[in-house]
N, C-alpha and C. Protein backbone atom coordinates (compact mmCIF):
# COMPACT_ATOMS: atom_id res chain seq x y z
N UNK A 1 130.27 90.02 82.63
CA UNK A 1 128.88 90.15 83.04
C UNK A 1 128.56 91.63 83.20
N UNK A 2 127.12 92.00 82.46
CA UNK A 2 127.12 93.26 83.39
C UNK A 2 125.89 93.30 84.11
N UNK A 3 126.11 94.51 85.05
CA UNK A 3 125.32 94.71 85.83
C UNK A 3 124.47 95.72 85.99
N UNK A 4 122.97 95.50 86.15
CA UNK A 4 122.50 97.13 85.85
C UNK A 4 121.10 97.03 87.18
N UNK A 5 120.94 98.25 87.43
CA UNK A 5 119.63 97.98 88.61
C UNK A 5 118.49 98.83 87.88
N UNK A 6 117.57 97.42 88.51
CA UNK A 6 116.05 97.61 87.56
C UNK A 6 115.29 97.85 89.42
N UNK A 7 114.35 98.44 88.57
CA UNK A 7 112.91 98.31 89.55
C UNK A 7 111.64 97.51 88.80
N UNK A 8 111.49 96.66 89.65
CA UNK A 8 109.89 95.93 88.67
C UNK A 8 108.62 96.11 89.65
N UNK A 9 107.61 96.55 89.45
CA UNK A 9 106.21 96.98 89.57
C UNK A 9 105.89 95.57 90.64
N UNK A 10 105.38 95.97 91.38
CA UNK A 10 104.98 94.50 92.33
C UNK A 10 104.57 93.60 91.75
N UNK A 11 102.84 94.05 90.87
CA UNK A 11 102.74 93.19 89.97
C UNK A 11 103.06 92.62 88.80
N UNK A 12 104.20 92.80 88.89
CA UNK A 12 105.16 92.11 87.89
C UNK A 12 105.98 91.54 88.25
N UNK A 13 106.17 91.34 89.49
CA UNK A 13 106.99 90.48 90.16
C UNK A 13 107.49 89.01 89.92
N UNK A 14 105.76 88.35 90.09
CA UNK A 14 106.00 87.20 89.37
C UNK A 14 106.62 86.45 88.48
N UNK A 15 105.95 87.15 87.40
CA UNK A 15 106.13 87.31 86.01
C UNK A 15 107.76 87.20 85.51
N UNK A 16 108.29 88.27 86.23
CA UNK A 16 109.97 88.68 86.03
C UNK A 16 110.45 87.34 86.53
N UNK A 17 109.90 87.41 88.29
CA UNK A 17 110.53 85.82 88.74
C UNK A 17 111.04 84.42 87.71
N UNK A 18 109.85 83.97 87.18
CA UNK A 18 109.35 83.35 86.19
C UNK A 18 111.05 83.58 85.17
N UNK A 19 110.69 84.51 84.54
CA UNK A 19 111.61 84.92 83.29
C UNK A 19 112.93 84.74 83.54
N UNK A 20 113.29 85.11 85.49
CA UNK A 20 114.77 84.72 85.50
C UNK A 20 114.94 83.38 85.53
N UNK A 21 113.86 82.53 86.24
CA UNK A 21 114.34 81.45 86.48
C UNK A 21 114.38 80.36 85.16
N UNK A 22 113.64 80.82 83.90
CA UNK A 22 113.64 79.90 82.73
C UNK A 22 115.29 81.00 81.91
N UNK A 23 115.95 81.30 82.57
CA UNK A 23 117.18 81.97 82.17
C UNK A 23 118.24 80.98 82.28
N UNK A 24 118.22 79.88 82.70
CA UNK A 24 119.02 78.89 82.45
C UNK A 24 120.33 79.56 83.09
N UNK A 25 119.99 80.42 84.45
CA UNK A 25 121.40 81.21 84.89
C UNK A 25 122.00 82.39 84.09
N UNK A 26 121.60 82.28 83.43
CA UNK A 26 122.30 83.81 82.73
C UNK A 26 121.79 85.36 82.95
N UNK A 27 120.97 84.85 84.06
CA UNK A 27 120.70 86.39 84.75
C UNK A 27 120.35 85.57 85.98
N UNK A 28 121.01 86.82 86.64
CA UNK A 28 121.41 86.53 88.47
C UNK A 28 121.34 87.55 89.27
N UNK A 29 120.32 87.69 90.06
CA UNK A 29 119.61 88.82 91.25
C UNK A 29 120.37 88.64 92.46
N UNK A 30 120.95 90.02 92.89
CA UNK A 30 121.47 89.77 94.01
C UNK A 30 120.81 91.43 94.63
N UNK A 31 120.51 90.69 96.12
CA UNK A 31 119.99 91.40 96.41
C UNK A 31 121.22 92.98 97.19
N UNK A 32 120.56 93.78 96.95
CA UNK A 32 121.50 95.50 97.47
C UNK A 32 121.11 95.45 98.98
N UNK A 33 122.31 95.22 99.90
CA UNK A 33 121.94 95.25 100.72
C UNK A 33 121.55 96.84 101.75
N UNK A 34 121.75 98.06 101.05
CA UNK A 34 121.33 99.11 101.29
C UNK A 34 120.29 99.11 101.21
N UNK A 35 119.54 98.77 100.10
CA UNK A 35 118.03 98.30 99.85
C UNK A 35 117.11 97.73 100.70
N UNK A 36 117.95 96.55 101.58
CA UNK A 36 117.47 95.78 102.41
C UNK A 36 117.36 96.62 103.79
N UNK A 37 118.40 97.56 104.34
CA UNK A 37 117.80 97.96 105.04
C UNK A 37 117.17 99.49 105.02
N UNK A 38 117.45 100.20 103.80
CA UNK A 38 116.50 100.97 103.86
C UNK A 38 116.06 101.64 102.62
N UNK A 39 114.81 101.25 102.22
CA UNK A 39 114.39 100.99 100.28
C UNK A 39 114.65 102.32 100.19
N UNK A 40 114.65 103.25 100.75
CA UNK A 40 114.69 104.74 99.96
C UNK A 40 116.34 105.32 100.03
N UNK A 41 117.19 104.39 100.31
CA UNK A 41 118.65 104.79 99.87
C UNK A 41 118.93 105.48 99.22
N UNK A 42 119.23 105.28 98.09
CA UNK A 42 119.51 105.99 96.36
C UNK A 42 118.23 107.10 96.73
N UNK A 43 117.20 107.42 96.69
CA UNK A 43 116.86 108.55 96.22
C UNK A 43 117.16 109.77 97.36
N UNK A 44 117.86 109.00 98.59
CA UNK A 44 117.95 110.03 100.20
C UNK A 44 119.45 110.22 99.73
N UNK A 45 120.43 109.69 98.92
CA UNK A 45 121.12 109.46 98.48
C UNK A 45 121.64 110.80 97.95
N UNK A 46 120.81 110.74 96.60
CA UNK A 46 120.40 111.61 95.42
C UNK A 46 120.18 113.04 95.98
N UNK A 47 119.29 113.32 96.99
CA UNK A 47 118.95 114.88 97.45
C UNK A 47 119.65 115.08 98.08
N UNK A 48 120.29 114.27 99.33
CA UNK A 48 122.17 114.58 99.52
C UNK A 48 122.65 115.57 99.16
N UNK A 49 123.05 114.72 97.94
CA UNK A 49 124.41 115.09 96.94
C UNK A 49 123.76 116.48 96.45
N UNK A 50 122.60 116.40 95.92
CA UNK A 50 122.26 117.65 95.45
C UNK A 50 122.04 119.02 96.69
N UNK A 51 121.64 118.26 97.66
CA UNK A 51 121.80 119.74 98.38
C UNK A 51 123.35 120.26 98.97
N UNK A 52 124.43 119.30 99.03
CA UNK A 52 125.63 119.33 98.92
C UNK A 52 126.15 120.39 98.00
N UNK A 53 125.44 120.18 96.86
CA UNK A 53 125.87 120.64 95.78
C UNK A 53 125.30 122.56 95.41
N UNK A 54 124.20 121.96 96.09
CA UNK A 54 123.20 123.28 96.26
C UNK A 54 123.90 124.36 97.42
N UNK A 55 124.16 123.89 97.92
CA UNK A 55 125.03 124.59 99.25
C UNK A 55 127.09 125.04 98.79
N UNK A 56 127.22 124.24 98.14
CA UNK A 56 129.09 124.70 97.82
C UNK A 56 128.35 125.76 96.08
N UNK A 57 127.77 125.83 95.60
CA UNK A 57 127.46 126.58 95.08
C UNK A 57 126.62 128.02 95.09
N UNK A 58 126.80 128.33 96.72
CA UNK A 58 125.63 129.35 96.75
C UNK A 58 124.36 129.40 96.73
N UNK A 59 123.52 128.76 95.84
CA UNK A 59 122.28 128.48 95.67
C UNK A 59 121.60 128.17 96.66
N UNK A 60 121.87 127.39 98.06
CA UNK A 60 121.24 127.51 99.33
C UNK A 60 122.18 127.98 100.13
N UNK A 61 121.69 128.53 101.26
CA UNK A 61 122.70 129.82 102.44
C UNK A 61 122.35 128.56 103.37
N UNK A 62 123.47 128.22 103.98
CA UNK A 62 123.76 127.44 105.54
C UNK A 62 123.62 128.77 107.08
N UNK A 63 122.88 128.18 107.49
CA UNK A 63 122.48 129.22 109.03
C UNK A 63 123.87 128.90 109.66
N UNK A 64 124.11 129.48 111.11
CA UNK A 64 125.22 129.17 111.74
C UNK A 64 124.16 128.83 113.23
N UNK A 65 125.27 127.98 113.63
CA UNK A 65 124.51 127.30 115.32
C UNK A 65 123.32 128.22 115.66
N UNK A 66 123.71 129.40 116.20
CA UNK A 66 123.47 130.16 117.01
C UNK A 66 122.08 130.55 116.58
N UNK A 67 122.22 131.14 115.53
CA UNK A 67 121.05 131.56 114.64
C UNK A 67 119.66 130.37 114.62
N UNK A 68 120.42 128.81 114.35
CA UNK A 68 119.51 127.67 114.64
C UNK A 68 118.61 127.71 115.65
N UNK A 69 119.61 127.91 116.63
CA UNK A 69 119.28 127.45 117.76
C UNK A 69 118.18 128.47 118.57
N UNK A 70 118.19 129.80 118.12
CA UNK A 70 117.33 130.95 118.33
C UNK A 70 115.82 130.77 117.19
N UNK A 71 116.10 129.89 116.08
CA UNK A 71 114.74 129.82 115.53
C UNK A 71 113.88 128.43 115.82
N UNK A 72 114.59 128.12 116.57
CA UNK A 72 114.11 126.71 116.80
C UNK A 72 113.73 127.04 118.41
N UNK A 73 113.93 128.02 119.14
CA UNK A 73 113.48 128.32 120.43
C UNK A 73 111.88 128.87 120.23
N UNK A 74 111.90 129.80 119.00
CA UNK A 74 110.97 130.44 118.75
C UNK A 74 110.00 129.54 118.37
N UNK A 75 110.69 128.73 117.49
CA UNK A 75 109.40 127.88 117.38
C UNK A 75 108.82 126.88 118.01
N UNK A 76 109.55 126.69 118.89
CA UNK A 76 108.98 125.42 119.93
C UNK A 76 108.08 126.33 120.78
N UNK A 77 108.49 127.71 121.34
CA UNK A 77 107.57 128.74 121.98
C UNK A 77 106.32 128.53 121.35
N UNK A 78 106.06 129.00 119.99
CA UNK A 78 104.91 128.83 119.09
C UNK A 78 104.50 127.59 119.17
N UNK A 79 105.17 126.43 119.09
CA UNK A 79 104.28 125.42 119.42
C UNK A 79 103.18 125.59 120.65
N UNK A 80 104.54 125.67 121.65
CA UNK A 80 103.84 124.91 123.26
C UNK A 80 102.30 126.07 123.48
N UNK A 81 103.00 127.19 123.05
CA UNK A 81 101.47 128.21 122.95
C UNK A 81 100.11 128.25 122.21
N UNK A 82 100.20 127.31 121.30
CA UNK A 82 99.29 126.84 120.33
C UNK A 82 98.81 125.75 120.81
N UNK A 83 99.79 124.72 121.24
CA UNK A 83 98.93 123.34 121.19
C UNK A 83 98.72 123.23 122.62
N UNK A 84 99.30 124.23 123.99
CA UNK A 84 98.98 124.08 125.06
C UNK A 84 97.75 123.71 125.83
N UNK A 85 97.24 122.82 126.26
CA UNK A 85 95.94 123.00 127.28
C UNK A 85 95.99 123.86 128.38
């Protein structure tokens, strides 16, 4: 058997439904249960790996704690001073 993952258009849903079930079994949907709990898996997946990839190659610079943690002071400052009443 093989196996391959499709996406079908909502409104085509039906339609596909339909097509597996006059398949006399020879095509069989099982549902991904990553999918089930969260549909954007594979593509949160996908930018992962690539910023993984983006990062052991140089192409993006990793901050260190410290540095974080000093731009993220600053900017919460900038918030609370902006949106303060």
């Amino acid at each position: 058997m093989t196996a391959r993952l499709i996406h079908i258009d909502d409104e085509y849903a039906q339609k596909f439904n339909e097509f597996v079930d006059a398949s006399n079994g020879h095509i069989e949907i099982i549902d991904d249960p990553k999918l089930t709990e969260d549909k954007f898996y594979y593509q949160r997946r996908k930018k992962l790996h690539q910023l993984h990839d983006d990062i052991q190659s140089g192409k993006v610079a990793m901050i260190d704690e410290e540095r974080f943690e000093q731009e993220m002071d600053l900017f919460e400052k900038k918030l609370i001073s902006q949106y303060d009443n």
